[in-house]
N, C-alpha and C. Protein backbone atom coordinates (compact mmCIF):
# COMPACT_ATOMS: atom_id res chain seq x y z
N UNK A 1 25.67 138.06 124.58
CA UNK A 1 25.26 136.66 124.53
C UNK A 1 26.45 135.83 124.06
N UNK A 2 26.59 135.02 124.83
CA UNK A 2 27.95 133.66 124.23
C UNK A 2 27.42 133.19 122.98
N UNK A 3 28.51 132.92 122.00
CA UNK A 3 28.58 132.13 120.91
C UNK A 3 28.80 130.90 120.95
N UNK A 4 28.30 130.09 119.93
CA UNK A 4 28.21 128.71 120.20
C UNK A 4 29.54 128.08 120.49
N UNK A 5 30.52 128.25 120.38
CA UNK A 5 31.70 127.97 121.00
C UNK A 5 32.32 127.97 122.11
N UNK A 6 31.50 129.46 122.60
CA UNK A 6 31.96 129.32 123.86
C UNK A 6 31.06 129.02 125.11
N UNK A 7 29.80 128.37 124.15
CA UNK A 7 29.68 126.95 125.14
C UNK A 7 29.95 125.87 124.71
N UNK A 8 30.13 125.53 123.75
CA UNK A 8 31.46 124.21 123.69
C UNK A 8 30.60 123.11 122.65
N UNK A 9 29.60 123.99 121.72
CA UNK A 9 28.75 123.01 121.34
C UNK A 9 29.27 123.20 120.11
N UNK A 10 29.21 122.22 119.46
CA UNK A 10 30.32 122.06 117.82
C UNK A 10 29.00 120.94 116.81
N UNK A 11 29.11 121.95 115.51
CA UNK A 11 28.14 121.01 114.22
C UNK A 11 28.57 120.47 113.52
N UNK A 12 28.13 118.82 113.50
CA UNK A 12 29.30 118.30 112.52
C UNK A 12 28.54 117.78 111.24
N UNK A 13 27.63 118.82 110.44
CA UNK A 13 27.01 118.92 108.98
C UNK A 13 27.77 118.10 107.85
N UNK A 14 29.30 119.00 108.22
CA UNK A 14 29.85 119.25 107.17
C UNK A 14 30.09 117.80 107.00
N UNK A 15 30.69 117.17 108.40
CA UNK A 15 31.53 116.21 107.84
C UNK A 15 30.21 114.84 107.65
N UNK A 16 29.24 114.63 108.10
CA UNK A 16 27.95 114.39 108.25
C UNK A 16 27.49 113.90 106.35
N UNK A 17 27.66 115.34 105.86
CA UNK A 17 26.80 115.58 104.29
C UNK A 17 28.24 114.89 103.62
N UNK A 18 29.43 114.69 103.77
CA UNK A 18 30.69 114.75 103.15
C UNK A 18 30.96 112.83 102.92
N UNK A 19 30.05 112.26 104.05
CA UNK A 19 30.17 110.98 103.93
C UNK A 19 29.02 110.46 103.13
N UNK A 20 27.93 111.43 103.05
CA UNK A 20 26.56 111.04 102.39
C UNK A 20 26.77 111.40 101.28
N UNK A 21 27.92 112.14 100.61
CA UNK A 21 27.19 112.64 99.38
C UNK A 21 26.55 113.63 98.86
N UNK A 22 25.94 114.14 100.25
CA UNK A 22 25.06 114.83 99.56
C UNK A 22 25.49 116.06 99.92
N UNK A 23 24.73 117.51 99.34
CA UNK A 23 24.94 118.75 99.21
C UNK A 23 24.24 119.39 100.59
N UNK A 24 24.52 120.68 101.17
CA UNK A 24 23.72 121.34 101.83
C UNK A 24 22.47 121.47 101.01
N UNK A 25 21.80 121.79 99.89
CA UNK A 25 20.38 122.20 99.34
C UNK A 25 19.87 120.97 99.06
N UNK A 26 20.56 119.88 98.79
CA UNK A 26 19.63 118.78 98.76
C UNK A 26 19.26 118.30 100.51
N UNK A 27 20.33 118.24 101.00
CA UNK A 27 19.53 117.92 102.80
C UNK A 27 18.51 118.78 103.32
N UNK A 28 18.38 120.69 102.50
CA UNK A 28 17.41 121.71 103.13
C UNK A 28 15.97 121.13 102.17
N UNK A 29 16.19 120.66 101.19
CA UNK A 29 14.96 120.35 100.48
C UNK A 29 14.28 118.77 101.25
N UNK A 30 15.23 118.07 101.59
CA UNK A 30 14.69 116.20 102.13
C UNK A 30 14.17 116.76 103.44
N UNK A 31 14.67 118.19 104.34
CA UNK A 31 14.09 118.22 105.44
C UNK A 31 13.50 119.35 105.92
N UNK A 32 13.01 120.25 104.60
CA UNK A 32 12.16 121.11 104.21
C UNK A 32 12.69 122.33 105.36
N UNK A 33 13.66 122.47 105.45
CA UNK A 33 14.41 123.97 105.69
C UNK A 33 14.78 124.86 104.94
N UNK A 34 15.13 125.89 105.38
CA UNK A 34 15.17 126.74 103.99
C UNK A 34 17.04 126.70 103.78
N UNK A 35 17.74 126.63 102.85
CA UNK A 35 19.26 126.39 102.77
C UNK A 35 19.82 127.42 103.98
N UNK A 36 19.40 128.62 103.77
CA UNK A 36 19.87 129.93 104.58
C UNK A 36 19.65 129.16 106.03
N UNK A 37 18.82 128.94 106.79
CA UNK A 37 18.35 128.55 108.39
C UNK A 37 19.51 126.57 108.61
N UNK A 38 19.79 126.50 107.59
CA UNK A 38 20.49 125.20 107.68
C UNK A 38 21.92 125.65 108.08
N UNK A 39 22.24 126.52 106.61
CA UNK A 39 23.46 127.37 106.58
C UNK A 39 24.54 127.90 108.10
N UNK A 40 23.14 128.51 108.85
CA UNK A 40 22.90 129.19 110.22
C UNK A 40 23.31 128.24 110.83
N UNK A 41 22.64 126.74 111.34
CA UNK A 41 22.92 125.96 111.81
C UNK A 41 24.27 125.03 111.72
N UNK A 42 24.56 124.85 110.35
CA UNK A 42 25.67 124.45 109.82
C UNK A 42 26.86 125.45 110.64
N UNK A 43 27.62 126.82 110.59
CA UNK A 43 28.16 127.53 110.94
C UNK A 43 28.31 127.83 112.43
N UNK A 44 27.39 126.98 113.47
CA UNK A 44 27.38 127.34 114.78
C UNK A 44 26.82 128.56 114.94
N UNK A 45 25.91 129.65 114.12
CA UNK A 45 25.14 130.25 114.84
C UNK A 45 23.98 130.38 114.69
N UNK A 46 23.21 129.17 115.16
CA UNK A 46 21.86 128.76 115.59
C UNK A 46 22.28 129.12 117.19
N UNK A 47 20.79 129.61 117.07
CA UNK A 47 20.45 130.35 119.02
C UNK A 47 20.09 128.66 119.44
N UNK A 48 19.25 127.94 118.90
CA UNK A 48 18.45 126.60 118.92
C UNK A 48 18.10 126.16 117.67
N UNK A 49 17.66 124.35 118.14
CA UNK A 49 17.13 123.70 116.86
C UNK A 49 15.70 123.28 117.98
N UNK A 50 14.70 123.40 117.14
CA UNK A 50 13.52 122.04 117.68
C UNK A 50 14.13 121.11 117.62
N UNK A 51 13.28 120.37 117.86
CA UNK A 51 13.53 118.81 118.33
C UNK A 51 13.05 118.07 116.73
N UNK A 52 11.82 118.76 116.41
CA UNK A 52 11.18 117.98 115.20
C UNK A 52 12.34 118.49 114.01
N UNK A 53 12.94 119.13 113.75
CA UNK A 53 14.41 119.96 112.89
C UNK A 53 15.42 118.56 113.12
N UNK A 54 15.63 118.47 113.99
CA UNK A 54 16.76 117.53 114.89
C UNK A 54 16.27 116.07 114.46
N UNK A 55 14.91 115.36 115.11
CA UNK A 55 14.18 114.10 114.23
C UNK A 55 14.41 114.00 112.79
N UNK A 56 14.26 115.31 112.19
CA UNK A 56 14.43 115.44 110.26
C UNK A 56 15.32 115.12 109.99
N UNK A 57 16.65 116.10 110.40
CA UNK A 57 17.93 115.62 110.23
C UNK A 57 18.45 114.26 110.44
N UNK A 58 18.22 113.62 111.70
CA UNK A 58 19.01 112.43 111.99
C UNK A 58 18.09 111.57 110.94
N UNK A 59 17.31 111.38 110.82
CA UNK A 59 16.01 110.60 109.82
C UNK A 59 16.49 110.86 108.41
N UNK A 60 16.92 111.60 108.20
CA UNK A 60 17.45 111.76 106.77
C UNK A 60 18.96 111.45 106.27
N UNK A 61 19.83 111.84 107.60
CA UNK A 61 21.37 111.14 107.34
C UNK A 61 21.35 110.27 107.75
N UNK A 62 20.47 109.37 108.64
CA UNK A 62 20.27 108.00 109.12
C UNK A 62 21.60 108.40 110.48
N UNK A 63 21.19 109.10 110.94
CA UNK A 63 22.13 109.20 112.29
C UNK A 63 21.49 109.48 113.60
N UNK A 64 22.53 109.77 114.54
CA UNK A 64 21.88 109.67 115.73
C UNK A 64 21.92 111.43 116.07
N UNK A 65 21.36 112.35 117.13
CA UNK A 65 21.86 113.57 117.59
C UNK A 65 23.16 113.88 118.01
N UNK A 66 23.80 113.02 118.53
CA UNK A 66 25.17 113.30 119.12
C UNK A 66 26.06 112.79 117.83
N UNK A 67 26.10 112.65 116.38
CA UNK A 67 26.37 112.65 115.47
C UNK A 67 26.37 114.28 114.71
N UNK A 68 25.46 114.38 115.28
CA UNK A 68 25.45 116.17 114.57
C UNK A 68 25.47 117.36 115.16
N UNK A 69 25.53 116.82 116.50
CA UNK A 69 26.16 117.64 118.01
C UNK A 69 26.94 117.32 118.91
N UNK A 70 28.33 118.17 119.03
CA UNK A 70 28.81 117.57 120.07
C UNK A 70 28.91 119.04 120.81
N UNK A 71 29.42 118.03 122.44
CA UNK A 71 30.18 119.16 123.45
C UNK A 71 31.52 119.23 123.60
N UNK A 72 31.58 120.18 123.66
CA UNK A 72 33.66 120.20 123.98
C UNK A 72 34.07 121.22 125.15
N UNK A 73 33.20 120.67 126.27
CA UNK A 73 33.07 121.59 127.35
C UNK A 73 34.44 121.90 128.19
């Protein structure tokens, strides 16, 4: 199975939580994930996110999806 890289899809958490302030365990607690399944996601190896995961997130950093996903096809 390809890794998230080498389909060209890149998470930008880090730099995301780095302008907010805030910590990875405080964003898994505001959007009731567990730190570990964020962690996953954070690192590029999430298989997938729901959509309602994806609504939490942008709703909580006040951003959009293509803020916390890009392609680099």
């Amino acid at each position: 199975m390809p890794s998230d890289a080498e389909h060209g899809i890149s998470i930008h958490l880090d730099e995301l939580l780095e302008r907010r302030k805030m910590t990875l365990t405080e964003l898994a607690d505001k959007v009731d994930i567990t730190v570990v399944n964020l962690s996953v996601l954070k690192n590029g190896r999430a298989r997938a996110i729901r959509f309602s995961t994806l609504a939490a997130l942008c709703e909580t950093l006040d951003c959009q999806p293509g803020d916390i996903l890009g392609f680099e096809g």
